[in-house]
PDB file of N, CA and C in Angstrom:
ATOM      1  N   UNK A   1     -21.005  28.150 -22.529  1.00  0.00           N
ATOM      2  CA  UNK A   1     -20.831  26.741 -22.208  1.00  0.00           C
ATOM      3  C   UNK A   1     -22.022  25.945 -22.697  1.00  0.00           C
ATOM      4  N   UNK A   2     -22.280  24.947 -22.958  1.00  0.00           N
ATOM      5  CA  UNK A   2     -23.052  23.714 -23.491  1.00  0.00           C
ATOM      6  C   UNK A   2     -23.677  22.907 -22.425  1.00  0.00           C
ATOM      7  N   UNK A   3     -23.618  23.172 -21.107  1.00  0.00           N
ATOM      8  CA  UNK A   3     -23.893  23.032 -20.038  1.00  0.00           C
ATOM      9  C   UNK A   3     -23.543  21.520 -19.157  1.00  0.00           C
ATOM     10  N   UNK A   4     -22.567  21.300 -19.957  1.00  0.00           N
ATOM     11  CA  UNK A   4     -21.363  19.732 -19.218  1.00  0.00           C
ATOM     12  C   UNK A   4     -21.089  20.201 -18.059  1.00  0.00           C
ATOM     13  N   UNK A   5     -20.308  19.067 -17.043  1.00  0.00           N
ATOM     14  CA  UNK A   5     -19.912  19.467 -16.164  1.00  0.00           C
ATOM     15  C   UNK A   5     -18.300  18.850 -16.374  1.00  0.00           C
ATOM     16  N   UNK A   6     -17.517  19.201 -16.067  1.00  0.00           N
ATOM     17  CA  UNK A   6     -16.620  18.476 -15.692  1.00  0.00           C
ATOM     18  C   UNK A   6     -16.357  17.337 -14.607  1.00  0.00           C
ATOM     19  N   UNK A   7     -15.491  16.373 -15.014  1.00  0.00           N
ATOM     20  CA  UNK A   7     -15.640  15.394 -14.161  1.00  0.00           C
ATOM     21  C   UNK A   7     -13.963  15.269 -13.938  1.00  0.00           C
ATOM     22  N   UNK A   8     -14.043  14.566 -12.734  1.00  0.00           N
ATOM     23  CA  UNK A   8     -12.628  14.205 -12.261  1.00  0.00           C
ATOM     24  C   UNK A   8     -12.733  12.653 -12.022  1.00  0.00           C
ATOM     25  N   UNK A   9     -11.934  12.109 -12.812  1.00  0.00           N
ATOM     26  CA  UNK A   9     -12.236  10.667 -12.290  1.00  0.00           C
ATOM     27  C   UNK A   9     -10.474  10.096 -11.642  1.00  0.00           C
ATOM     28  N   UNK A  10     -10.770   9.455 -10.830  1.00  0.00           N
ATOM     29  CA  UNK A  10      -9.744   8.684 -10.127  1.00  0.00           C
ATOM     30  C   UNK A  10     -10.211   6.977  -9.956  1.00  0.00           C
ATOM     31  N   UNK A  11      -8.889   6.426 -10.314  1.00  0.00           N
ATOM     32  CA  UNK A  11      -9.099   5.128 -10.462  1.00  0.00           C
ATOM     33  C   UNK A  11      -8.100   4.565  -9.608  1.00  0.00           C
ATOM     34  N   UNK A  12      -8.848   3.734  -8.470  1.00  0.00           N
ATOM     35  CA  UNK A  12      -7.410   2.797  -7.420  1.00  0.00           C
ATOM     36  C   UNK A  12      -6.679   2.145  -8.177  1.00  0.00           C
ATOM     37  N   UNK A  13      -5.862   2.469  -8.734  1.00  0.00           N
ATOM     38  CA  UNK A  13      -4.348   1.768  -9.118  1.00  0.00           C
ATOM     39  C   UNK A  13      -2.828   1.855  -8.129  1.00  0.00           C
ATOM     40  N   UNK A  14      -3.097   0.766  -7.642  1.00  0.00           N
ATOM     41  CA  UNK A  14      -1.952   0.864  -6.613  1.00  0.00           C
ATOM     42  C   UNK A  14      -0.818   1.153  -7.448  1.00  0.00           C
ATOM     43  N   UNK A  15       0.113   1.667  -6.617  1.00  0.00           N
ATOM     44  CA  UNK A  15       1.495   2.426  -6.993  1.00  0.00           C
ATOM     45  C   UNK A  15       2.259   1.917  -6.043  1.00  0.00           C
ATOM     46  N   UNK A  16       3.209   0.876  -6.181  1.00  0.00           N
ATOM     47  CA  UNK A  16       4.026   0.478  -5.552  1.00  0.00           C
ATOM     48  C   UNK A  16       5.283   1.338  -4.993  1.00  0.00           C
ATOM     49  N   UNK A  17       5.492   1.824  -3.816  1.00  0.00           N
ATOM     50  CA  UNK A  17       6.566   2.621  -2.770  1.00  0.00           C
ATOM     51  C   UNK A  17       7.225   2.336  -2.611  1.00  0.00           C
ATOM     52  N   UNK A  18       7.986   0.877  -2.560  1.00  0.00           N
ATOM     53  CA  UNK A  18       9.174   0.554  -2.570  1.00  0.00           C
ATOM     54  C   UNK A  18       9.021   0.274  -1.092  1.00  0.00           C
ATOM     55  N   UNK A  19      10.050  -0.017  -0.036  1.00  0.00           N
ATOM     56  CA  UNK A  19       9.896  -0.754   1.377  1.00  0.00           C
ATOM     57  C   UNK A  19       9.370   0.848   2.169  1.00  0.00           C
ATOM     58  N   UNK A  20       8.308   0.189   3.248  1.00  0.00           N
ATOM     59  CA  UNK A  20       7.976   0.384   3.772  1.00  0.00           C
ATOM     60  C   UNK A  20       8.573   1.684   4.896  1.00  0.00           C
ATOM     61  N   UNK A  21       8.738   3.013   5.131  1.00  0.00           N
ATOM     62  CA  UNK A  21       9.936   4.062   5.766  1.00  0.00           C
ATOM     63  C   UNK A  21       8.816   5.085   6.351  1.00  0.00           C
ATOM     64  N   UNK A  22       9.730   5.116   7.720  1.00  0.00           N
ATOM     65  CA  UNK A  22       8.502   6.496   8.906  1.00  0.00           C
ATOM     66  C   UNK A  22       8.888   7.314   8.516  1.00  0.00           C
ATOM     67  N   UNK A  23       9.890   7.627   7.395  1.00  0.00           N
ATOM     68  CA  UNK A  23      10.257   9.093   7.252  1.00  0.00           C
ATOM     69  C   UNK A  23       9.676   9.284   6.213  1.00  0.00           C
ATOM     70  N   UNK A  24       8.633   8.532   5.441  1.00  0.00           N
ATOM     71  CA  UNK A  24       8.354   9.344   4.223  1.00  0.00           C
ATOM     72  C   UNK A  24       7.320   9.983   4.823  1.00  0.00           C
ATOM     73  N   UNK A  25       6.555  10.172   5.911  1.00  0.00           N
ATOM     74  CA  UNK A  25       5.471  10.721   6.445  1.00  0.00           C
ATOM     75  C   UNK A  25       4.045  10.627   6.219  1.00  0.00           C
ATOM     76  N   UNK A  26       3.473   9.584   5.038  1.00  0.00           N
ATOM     77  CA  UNK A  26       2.469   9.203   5.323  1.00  0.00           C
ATOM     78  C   UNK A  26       2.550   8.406   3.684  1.00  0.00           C
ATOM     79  N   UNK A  27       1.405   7.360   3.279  1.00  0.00           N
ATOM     80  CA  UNK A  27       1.109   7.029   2.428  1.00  0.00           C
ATOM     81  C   UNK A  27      -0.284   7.550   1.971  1.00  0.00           C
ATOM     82  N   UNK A  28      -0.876   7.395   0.857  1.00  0.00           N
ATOM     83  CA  UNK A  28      -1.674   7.491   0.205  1.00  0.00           C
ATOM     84  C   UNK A  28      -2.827   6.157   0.122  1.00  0.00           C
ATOM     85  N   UNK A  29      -3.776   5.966   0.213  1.00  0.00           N
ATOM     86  CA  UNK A  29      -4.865   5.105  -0.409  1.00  0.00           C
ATOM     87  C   UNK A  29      -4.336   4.624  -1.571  1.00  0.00           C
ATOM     88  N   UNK A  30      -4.191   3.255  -1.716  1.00  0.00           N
ATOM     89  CA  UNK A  30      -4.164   2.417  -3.110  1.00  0.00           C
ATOM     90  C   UNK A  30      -2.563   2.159  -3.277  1.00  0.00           C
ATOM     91  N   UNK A  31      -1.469   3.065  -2.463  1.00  0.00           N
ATOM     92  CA  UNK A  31      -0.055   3.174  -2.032  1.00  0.00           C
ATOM     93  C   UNK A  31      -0.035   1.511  -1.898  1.00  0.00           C
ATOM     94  N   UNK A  32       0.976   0.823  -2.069  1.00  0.00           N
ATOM     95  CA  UNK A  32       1.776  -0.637  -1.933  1.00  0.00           C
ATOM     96  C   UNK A  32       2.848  -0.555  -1.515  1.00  0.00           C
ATOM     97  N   UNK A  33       2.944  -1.064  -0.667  1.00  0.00           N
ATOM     98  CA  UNK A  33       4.715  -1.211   0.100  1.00  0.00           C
ATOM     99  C   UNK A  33       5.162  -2.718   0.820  1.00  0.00           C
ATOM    100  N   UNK A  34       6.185  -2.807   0.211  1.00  0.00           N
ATOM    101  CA  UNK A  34       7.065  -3.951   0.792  1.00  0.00           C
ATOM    102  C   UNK A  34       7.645  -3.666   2.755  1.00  0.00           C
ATOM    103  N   UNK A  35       6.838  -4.490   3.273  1.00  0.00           N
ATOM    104  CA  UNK A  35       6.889  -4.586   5.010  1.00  0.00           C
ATOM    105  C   UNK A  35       7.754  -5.808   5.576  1.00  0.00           C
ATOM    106  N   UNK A  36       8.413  -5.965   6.043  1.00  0.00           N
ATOM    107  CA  UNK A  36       8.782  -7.439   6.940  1.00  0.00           C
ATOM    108  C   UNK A  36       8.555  -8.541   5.761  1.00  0.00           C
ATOM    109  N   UNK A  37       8.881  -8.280   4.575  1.00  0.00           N
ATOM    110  CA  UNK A  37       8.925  -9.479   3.175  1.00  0.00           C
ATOM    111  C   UNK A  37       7.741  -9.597   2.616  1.00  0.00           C
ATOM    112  N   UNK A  38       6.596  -8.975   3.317  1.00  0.00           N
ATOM    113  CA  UNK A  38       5.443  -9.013   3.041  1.00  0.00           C
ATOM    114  C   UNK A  38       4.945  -7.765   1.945  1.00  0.00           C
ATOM    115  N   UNK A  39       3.962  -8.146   1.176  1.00  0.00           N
ATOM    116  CA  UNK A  39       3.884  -6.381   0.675  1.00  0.00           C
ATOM    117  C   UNK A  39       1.820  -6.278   1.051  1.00  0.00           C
ATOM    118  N   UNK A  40       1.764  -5.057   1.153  1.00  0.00           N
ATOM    119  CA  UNK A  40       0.641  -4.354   1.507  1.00  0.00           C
ATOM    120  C   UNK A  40       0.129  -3.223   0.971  1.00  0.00           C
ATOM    121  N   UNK A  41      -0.980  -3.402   0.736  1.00  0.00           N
ATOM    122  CA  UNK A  41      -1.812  -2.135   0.346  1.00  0.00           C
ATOM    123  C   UNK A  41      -2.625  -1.034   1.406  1.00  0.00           C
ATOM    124  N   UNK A  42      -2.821   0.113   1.311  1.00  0.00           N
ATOM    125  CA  UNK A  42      -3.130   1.495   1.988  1.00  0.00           C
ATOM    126  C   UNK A  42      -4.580   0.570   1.647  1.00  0.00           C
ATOM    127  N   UNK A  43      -5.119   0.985   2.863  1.00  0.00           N
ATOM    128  CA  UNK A  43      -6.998   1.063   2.044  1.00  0.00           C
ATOM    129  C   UNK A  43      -7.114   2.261   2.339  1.00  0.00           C
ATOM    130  N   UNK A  44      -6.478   3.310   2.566  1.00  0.00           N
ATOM    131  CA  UNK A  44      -6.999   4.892   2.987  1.00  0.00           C
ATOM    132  C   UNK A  44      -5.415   5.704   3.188  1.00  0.00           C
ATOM    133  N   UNK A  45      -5.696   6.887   3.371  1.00  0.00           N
ATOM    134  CA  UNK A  45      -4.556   7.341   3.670  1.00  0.00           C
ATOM    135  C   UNK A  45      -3.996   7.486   5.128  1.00  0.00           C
ATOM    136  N   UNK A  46      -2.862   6.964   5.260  1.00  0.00           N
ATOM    137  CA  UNK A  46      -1.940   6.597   6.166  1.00  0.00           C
ATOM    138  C   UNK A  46      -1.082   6.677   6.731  1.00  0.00           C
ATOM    139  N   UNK A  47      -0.610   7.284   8.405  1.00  0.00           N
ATOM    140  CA  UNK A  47       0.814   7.066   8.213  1.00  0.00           C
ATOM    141  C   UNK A  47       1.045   6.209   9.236  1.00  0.00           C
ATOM    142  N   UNK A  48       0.146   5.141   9.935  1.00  0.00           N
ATOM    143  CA  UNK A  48       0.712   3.770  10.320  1.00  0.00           C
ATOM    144  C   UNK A  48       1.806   2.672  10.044  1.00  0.00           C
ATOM    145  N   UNK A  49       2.449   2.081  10.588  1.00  0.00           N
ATOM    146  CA  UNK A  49       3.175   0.603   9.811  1.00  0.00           C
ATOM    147  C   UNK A  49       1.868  -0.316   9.670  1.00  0.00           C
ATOM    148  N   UNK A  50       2.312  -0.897   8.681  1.00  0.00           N
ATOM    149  CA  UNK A  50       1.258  -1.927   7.977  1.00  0.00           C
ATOM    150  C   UNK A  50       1.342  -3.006   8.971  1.00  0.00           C
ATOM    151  N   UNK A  51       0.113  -3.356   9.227  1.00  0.00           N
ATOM    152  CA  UNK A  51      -0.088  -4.650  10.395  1.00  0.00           C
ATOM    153  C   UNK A  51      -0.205  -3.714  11.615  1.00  0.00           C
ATOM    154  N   UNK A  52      -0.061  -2.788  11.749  1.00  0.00           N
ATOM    155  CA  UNK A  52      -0.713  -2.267  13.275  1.00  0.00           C
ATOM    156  C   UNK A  52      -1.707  -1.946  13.182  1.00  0.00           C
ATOM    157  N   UNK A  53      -2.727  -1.363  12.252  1.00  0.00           N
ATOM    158  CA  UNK A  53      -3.994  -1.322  12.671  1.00  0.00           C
ATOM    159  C   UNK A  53      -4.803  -1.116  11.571  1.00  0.00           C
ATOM    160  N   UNK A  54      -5.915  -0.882  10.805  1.00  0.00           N
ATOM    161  CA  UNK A  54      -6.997  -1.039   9.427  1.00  0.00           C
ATOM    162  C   UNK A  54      -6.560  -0.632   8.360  1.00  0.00           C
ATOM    163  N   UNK A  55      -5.246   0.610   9.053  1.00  0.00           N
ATOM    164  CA  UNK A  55      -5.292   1.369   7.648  1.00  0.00           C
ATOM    165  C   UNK A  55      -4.357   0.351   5.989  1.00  0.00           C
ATOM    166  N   UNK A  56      -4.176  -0.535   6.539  1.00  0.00           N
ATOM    167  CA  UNK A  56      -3.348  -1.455   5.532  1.00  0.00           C
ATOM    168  C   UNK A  56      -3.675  -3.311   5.473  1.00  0.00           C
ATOM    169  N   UNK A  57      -3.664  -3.824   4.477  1.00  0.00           N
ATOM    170  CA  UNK A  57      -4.214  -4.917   3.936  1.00  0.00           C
ATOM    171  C   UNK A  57      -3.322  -5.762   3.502  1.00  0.00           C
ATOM    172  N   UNK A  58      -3.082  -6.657   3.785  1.00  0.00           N
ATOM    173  CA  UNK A  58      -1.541  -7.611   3.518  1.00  0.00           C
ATOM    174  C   UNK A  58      -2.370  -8.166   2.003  1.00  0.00           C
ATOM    175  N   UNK A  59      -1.363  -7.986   1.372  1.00  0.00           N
ATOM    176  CA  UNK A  59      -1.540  -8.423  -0.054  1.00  0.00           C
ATOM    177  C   UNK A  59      -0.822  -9.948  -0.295  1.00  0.00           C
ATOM    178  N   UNK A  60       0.663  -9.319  -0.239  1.00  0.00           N
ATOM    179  CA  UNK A  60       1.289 -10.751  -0.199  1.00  0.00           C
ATOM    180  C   UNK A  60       1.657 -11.411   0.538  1.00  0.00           C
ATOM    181  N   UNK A  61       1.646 -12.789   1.589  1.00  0.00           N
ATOM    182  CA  UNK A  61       2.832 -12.652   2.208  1.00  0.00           C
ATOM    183  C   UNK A  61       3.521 -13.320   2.073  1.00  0.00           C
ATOM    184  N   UNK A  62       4.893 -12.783   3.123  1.00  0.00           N
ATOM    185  CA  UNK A  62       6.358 -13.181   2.716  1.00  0.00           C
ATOM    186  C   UNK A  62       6.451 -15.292   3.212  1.00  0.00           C
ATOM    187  N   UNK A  63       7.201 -15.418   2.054  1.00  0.00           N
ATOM    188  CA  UNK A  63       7.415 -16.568   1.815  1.00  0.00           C
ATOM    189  C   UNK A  63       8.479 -17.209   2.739  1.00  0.00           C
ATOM    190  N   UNK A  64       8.570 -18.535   2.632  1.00  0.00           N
ATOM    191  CA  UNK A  64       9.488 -19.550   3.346  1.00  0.00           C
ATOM    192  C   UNK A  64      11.128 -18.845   3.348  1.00  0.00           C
ATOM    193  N   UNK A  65      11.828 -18.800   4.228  1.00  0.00           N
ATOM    194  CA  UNK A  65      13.394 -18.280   4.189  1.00  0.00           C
ATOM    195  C   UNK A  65      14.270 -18.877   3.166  1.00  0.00           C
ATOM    196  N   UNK A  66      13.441 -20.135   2.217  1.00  0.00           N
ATOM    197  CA  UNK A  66      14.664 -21.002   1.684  1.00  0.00           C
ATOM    198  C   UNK A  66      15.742 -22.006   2.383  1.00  0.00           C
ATOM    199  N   UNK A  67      15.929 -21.869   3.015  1.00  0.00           N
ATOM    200  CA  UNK A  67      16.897 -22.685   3.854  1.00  0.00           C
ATOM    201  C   UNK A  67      16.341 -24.136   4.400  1.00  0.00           C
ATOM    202  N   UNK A  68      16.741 -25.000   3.534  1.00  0.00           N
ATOM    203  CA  UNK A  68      16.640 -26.496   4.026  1.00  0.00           C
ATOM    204  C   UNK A  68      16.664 -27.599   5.750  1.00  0.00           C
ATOM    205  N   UNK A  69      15.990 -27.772   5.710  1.00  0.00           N
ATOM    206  CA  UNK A  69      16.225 -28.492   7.050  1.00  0.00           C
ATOM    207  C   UNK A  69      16.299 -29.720   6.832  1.00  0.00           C
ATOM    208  N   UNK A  70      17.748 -30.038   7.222  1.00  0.00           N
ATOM    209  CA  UNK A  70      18.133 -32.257   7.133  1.00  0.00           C
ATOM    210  C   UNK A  70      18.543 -32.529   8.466  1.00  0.00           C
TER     211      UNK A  70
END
């Protein structure tokens, strides 16, 4: 050997999950999921609902229903 080391690099690129489900059994750090119209990011790994407690970060949130009021 030439005396390198190997390196492992990992880069937070969120990966969007699609809506938010207790049956997938946990998320991942950097994980994105669509919640209550809202979408959210993991800051760690998780198997909370997003908005109950640190492990998740509201990214977007969900917008007006559309529906007019006259």
């Amino acid at each position: 050997t030439t005396g390198e080391k190997s390196v492992t690099l990992k880069l937070p690129i969120p990966i969007y999950r699609e809506i938010w489900k207790d049956s997938v059994g946990g998320y991942e750090a950097h994980d994105t999921v669509t919640f209550g119209g809202s979408l959210w990011i993991a800051l760690q790994d998780t198997k909370s609902k997003p908005g109950t407690d640190g492990t998740w970060k509201l990214a977007v949130k969900h917008g007006r229903d559309g529906r007019d009021k006259t």
